[in-house]
C-alpha atoms as a PDB file:
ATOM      1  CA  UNK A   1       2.755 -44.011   1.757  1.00  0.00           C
ATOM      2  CA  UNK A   2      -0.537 -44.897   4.087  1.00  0.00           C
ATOM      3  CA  UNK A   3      -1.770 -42.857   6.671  1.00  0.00           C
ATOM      4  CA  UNK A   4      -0.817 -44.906   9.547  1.00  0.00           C
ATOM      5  CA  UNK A   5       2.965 -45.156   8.141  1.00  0.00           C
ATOM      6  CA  UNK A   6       3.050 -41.586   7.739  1.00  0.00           C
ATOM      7  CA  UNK A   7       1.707 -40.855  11.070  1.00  0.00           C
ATOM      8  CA  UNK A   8       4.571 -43.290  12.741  1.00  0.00           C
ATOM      9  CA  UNK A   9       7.017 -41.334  10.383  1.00  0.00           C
ATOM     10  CA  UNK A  10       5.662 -37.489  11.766  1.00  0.00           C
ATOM     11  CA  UNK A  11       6.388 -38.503  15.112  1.00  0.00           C
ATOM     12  CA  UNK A  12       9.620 -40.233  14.721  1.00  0.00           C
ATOM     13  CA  UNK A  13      10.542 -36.631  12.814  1.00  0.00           C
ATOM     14  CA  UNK A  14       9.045 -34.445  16.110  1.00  0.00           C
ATOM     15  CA  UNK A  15      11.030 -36.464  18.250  1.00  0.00           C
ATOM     16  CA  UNK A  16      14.529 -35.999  16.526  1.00  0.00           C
ATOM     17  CA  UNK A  17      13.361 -32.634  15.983  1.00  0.00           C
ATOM     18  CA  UNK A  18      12.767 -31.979  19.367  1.00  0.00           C
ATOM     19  CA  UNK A  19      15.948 -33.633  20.383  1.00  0.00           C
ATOM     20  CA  UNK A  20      17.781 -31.580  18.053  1.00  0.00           C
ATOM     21  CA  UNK A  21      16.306 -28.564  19.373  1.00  0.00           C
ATOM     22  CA  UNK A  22      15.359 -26.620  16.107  1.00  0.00           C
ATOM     23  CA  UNK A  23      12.014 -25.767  16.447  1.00  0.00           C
ATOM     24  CA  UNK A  24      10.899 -26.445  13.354  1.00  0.00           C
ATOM     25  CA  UNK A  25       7.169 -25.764  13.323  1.00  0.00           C
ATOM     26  CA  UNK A  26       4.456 -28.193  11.893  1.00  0.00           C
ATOM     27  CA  UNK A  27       4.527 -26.872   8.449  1.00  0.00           C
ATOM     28  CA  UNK A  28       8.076 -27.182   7.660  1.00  0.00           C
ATOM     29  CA  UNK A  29       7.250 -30.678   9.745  1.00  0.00           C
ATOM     30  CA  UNK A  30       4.609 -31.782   7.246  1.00  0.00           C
ATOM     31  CA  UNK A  31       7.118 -30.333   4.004  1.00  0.00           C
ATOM     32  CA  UNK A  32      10.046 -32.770   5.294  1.00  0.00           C
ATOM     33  CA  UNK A  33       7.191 -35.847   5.233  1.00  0.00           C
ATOM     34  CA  UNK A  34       6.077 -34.926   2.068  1.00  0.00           C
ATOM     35  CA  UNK A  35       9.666 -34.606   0.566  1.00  0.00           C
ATOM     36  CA  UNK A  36       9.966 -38.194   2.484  1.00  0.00           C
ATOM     37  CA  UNK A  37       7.198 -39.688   0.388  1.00  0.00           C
ATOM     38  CA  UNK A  38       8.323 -37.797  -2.909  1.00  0.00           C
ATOM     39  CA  UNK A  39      12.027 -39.539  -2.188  1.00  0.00           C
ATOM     40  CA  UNK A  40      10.323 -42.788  -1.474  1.00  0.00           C
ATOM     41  CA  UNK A  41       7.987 -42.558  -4.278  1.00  0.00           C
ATOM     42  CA  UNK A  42      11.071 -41.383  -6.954  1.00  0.00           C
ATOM     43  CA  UNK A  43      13.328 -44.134  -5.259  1.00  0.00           C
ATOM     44  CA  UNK A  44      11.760 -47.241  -7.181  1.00  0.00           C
ATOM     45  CA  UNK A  45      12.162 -45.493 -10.613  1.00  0.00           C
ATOM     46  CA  UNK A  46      14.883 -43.200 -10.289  1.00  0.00           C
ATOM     47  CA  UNK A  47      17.405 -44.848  -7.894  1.00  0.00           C
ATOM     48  CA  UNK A  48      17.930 -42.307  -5.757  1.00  0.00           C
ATOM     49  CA  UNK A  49      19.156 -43.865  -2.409  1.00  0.00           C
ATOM     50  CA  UNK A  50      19.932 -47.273  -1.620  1.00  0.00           C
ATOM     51  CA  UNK A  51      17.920 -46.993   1.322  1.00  0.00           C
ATOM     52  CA  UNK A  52      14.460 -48.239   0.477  1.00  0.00           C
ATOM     53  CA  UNK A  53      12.876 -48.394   3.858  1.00  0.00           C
ATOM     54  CA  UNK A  54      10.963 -45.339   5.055  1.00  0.00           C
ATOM     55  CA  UNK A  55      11.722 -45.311   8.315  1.00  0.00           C
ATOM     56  CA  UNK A  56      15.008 -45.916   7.687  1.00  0.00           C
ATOM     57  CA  UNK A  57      15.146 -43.045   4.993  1.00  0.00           C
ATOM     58  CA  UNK A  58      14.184 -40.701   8.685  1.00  0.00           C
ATOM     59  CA  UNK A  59      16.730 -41.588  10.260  1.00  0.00           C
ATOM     60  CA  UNK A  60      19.925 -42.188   7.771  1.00  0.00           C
ATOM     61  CA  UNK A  61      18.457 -39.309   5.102  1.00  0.00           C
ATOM     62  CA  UNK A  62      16.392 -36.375   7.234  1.00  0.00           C
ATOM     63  CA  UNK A  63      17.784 -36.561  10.487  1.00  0.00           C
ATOM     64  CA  UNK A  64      21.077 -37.058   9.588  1.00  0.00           C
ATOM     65  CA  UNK A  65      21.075 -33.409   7.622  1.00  0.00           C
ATOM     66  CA  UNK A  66      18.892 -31.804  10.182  1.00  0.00           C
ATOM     67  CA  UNK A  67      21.461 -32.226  12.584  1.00  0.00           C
ATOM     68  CA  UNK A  68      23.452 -30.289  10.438  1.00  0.00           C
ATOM     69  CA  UNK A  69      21.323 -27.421  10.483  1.00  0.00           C
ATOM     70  CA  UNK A  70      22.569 -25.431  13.329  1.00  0.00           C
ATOM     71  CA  UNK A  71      25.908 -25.302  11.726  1.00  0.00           C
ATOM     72  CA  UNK A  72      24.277 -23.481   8.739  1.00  0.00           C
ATOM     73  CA  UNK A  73      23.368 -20.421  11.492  1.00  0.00           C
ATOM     74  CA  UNK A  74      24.463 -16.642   9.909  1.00  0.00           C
ATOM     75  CA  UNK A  75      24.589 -18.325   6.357  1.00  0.00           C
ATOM     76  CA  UNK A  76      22.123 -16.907   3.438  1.00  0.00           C
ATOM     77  CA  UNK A  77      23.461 -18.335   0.146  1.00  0.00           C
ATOM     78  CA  UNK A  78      24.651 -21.617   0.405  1.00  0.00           C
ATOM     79  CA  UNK A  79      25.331 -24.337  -2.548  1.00  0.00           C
ATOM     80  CA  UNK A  80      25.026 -27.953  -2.145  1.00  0.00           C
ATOM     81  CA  UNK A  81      27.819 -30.056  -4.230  1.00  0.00           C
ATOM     82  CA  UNK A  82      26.576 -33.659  -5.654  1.00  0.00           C
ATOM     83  CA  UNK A  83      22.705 -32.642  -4.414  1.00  0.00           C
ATOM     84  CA  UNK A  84      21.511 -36.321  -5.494  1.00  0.00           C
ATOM     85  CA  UNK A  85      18.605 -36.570  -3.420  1.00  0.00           C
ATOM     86  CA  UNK A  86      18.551 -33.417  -2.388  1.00  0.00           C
ATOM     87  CA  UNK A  87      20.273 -34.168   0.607  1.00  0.00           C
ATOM     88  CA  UNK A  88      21.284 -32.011   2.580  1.00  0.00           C
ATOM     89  CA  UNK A  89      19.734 -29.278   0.248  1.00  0.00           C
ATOM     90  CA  UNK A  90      16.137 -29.761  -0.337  1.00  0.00           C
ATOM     91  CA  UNK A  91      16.410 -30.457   4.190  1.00  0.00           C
ATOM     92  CA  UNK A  92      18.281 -27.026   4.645  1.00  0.00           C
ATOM     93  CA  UNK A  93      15.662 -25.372   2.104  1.00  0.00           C
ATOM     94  CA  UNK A  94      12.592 -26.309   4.732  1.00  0.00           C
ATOM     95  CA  UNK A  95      14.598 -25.551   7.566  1.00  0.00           C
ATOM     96  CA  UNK A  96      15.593 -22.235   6.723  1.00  0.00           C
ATOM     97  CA  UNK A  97      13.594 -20.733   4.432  1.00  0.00           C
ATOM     98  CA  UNK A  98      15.053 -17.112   4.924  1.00  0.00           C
ATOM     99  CA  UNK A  99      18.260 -19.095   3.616  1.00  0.00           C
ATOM    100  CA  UNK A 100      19.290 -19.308  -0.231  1.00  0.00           C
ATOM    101  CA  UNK A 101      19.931 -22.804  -1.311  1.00  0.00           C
ATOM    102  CA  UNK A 102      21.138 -23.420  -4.772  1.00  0.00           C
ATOM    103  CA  UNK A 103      21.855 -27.770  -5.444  1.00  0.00           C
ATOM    104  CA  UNK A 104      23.939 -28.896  -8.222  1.00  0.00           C
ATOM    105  CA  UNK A 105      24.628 -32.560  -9.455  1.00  0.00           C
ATOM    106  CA  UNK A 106      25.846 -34.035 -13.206  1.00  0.00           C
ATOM    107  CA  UNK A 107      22.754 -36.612 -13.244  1.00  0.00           C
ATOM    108  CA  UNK A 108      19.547 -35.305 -15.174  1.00  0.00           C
ATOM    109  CA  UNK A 109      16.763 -37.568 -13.623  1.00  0.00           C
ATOM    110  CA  UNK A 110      18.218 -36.242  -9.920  1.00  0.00           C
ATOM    111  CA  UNK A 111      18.030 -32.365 -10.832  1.00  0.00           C
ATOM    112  CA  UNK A 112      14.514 -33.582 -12.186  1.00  0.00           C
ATOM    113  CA  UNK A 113      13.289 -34.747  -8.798  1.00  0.00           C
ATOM    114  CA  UNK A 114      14.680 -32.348  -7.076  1.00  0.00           C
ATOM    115  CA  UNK A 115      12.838 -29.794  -9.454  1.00  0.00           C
ATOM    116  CA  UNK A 116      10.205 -31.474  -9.067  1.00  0.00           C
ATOM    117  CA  UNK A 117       9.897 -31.360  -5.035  1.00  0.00           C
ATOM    118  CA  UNK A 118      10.671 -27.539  -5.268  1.00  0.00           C
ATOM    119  CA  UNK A 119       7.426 -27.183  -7.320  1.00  0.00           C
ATOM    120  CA  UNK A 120       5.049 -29.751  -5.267  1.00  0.00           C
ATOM    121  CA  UNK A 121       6.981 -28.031  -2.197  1.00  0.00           C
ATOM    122  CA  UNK A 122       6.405 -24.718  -3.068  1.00  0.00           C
ATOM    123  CA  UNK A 123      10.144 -23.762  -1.884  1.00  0.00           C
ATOM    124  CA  UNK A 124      10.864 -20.786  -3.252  1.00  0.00           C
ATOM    125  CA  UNK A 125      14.342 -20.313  -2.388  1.00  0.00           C
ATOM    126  CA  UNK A 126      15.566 -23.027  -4.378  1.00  0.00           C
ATOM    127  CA  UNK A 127      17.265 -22.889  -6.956  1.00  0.00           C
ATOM    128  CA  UNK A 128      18.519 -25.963  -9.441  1.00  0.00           C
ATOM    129  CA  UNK A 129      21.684 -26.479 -11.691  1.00  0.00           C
ATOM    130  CA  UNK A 130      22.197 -30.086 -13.884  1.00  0.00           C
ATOM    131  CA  UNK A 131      25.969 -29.696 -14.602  1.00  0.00           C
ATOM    132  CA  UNK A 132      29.398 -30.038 -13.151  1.00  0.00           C
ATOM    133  CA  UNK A 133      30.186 -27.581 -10.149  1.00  0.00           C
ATOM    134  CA  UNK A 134      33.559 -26.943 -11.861  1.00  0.00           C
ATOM    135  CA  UNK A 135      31.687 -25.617 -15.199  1.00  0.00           C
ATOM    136  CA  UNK A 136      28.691 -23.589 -12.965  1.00  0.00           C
ATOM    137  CA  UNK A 137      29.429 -19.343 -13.201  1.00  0.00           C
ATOM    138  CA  UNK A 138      26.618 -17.557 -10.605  1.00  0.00           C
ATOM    139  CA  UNK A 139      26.701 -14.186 -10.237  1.00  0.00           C
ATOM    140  CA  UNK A 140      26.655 -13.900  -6.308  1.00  0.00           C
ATOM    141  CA  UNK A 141      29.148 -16.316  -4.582  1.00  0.00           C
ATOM    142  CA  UNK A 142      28.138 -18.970  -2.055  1.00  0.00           C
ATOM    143  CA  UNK A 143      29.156 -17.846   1.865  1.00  0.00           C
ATOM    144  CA  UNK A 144      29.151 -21.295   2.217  1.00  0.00           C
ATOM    145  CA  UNK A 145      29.244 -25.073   0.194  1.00  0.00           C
ATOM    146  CA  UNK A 146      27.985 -28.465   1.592  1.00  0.00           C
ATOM    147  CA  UNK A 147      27.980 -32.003   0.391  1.00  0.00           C
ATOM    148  CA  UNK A 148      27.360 -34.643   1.907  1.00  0.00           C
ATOM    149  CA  UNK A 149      29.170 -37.987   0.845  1.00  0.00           C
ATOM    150  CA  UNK A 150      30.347 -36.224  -2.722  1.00  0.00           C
ATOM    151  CA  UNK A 151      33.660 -36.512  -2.934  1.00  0.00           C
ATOM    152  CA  UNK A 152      37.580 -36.517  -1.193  1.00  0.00           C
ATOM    153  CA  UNK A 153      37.429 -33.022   0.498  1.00  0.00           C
ATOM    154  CA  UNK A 154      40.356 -31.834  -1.801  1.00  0.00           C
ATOM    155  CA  UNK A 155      38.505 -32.709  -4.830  1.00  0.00           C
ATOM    156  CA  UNK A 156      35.377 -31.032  -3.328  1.00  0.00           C
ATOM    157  CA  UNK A 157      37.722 -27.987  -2.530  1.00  0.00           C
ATOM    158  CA  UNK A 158      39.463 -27.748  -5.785  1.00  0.00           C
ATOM    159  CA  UNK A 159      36.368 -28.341  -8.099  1.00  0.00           C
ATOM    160  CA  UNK A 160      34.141 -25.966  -6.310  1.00  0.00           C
ATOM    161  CA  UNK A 161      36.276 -22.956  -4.871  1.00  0.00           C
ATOM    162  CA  UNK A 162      35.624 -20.775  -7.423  1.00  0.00           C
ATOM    163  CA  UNK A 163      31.973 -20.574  -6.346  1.00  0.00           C
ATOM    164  CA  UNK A 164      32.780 -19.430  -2.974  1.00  0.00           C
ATOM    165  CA  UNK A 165      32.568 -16.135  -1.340  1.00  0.00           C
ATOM    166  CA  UNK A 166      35.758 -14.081   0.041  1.00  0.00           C
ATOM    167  CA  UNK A 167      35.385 -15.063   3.846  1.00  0.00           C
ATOM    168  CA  UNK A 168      33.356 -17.816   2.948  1.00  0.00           C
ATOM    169  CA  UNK A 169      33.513 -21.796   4.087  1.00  0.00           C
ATOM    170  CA  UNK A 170      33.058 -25.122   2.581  1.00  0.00           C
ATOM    171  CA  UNK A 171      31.078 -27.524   5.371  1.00  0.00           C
ATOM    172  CA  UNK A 172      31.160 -31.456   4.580  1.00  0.00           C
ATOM    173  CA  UNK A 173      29.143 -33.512   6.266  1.00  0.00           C
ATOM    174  CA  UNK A 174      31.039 -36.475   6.602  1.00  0.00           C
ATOM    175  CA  UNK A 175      30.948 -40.363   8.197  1.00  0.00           C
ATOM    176  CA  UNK A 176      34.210 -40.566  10.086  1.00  0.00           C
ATOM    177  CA  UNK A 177      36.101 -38.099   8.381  1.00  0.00           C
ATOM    178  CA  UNK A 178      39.337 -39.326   8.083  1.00  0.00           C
ATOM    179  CA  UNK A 179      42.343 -37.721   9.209  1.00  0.00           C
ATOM    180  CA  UNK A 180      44.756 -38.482   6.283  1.00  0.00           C
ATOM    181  CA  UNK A 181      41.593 -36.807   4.288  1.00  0.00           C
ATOM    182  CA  UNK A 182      41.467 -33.686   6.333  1.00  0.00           C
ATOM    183  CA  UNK A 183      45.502 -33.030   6.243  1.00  0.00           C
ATOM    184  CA  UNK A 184      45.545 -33.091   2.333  1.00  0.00           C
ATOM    185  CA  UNK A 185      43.501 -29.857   1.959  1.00  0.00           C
ATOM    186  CA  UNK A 186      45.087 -28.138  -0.838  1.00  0.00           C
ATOM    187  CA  UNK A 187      47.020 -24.862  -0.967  1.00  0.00           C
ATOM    188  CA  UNK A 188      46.225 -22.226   1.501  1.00  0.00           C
ATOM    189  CA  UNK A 189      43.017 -23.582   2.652  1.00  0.00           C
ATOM    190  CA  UNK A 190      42.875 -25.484   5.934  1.00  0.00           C
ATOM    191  CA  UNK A 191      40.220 -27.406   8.413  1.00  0.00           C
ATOM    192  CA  UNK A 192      39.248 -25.165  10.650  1.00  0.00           C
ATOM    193  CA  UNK A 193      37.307 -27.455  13.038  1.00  0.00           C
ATOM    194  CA  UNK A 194      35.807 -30.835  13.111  1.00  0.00           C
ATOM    195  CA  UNK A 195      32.499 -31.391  14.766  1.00  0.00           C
ATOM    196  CA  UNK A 196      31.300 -34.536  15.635  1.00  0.00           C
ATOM    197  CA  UNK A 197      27.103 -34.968  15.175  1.00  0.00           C
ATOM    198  CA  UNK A 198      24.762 -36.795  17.106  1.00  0.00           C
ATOM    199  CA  UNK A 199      22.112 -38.591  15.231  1.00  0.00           C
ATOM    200  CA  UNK A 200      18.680 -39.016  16.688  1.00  0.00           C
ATOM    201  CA  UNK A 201      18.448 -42.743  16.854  1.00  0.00           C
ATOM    202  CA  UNK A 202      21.628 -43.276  14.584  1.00  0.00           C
ATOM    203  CA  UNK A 203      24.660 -44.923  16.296  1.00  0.00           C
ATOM    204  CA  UNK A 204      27.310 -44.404  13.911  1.00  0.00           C
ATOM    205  CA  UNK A 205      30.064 -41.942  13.625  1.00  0.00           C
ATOM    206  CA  UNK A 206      28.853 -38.148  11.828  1.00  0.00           C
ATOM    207  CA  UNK A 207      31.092 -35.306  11.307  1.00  0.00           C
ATOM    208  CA  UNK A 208      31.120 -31.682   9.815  1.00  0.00           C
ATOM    209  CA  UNK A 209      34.556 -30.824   8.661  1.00  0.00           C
ATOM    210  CA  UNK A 210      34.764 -26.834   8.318  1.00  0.00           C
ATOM    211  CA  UNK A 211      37.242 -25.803   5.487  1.00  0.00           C
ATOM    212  CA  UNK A 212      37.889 -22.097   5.004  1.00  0.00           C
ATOM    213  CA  UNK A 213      41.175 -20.099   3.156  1.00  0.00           C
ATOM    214  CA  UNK A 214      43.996 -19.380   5.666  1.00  0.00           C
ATOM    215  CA  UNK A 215      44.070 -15.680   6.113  1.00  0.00           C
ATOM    216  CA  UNK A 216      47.311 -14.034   4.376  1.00  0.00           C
ATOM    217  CA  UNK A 217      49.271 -12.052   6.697  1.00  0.00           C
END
């Protein structure tokens, strides 16, 4: 990535982040650009995103999970389902570093990159499975599980419940999150709210669907 691309790139990323309000300081700036060029740099071997254009990549990859971030707020151990890119994961792990974030996916050469920018990263609160969420065990459950674009939210639900914490939520970033979707939650679990996102320089529908166990009476 050359200099003058990368320097268009920083302040397309200060603006959203701005925007966005998370005050995000210039390190953790200059770790999202570098996972940028890692994910651009990976993308013409390893597939990773059908989005081949940098800029782009800002907009539809970074700032799309960075303006999921606030919802994350209170949460320390957090697991994202169908990682891929590491998205939002590998975002959430620069954001909040005080935060645990654990990624899974079934696809070797993903987990490898994303291994791979934890190292170059230096993001020590990172942690990497290559399996299926419904065979992972961890010893301390998730407070909360993400994807983004993984799966039907009751698959998502059913494959990865077992992972999550008594209390705990499932958030899924979604595109227009479908209604039909939302009422098929299975069992006693239920969507607890719905919040639309706002995209720095994306117009096109974004949700978070929030997902938690009804409480028993």
């Amino acid at each position: 990535m050359a200099l003058f691309e990368r320097a268009a790139l920083a302040q397309v990323l200060k603006n959203g982040v701005d925007e966005l309000q998370l005050g995000l300081s210039d390190v953790q700036q200059g770790q999202l650009l570098d996972y940028l060029a890692l994910l651009h740099k990976w993308n013409n071997v390893y597939n990773l995103t059908s989005v081949r254009d940098p800029l782009q990549m800002m907009t539809l990859h970074l700032l799309d999970s960075l303006a999921a971030v606030p919802a994350f707020a209170g949460a320390q151990n957090v697991l994202d389902v169908g990682a891929g890119g590491g998205l939002p994961g590998i975002v959430l792990a620069i954001a909040r570093p005080d935060m645990k974030v654990s990624m899974i996916d079934t696809v070797h050469k993903k987990t490898a990159f994303l291994t791979q920018v934890k190292v170059e990263l230096g993001l020590a609160n990172v942690t990497v499975y290559t399996k299926k969420v419904q065979d992972l065990t961890v010893k301390t459950p998730f407070d909360v599980i993400t994807s983004r674009a993984f799966a039907d939210l009751t698959d998502f639900i059913e494959w990865s419940n077992h992972l999550l914490a008594e209390g705990g939520r499932f958030i899924a970033l979604k595109g227009t999150a479908p209604q039909e979707e939302r009422e098929r939650v299975p069992g006693d679990w239920k969507v607890q709210d719905l919040q639309a996102l706002r995209v720095p320089g994306l117009d096109a529908e974004r949700h978070l669907v929030f997902v938690q166990r009804e409480a028993t009476v």
